[in-house]
Protein backbone atom coordinates (compact mmCIF):
# COMPACT_ATOMS: atom_id res chain seq x y z
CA UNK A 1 26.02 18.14 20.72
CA UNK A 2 29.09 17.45 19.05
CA UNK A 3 31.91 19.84 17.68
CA UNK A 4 30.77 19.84 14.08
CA UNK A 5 27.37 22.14 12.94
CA UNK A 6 24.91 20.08 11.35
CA UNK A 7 24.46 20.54 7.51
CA UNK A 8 20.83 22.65 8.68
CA UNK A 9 23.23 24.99 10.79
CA UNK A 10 25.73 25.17 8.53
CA UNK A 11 23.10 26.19 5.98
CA UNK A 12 21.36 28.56 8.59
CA UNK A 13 24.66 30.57 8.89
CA UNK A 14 25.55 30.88 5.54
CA UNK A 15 22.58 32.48 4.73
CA UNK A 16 22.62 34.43 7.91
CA UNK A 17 25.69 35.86 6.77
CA UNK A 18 24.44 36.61 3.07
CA UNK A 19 26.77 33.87 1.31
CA UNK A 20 29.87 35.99 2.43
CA UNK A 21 32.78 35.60 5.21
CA UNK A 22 31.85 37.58 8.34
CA UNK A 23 35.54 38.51 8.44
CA UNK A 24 36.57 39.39 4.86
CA UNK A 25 33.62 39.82 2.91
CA UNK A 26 34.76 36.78 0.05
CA UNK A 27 31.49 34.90 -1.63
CA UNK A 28 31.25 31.93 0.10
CA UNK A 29 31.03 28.50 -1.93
CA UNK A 30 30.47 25.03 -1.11
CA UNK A 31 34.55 24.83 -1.69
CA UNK A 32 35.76 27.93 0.99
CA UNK A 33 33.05 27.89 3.56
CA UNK A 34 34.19 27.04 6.71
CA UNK A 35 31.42 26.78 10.07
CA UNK A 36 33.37 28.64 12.60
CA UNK A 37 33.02 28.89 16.61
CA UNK A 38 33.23 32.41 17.95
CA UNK A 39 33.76 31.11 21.49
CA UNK A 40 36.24 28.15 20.37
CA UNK A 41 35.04 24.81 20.92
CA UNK A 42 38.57 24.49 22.58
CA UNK A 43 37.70 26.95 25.02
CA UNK A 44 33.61 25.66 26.00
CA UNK A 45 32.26 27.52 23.12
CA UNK A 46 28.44 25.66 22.04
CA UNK A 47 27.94 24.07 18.63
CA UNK A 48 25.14 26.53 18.43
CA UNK A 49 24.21 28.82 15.68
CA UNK A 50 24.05 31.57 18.14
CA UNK A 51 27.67 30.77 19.18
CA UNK A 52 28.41 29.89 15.01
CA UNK A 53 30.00 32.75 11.94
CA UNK A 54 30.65 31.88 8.81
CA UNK A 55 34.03 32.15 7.89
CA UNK A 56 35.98 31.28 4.40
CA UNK A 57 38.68 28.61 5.27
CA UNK A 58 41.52 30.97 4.80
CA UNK A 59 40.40 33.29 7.86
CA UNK A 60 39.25 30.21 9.26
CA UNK A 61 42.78 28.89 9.66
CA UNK A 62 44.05 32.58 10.80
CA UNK A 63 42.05 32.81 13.55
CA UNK A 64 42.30 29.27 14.82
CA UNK A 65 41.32 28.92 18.20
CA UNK A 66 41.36 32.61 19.30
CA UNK A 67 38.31 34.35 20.89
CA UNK A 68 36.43 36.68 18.36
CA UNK A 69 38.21 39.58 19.65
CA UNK A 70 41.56 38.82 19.94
């Protein structure tokens, strides 16, 4: 498995996460949605949709390669 999310996972979490950013609560559209890694990819984190949020690009870029909780 690669470091992308299939288009079927990418789906899967957007409709886990009701259409809306797990971090800021913005609708999510084709345009802002952004498949992010809790555990960073970076840092041995699985291209898994257990491992997957979705996040809109702009909270995306802030939390860049940073564990969940930092």
């Amino acid at each position: 498995m690669g470091r992308c999310f299939t288009a079927s996972q990418r789906l899967l979490l957007l409709r886990k996460a009701g259409y809306r950013c797990q971090h800021c609560g913005v609708i999510l559209t084709p345009d802002n949605f952004a498949a992010d890694h809790r555990i960073p990819y970076s840092k041995g984190g699985a291209t898994q949709v257990w491992n997957g949020q979705a996040l809109c690009r702009e909270c995306n870029l802030l939390k860049s390669d940073a564990f969940e909780e930092e």
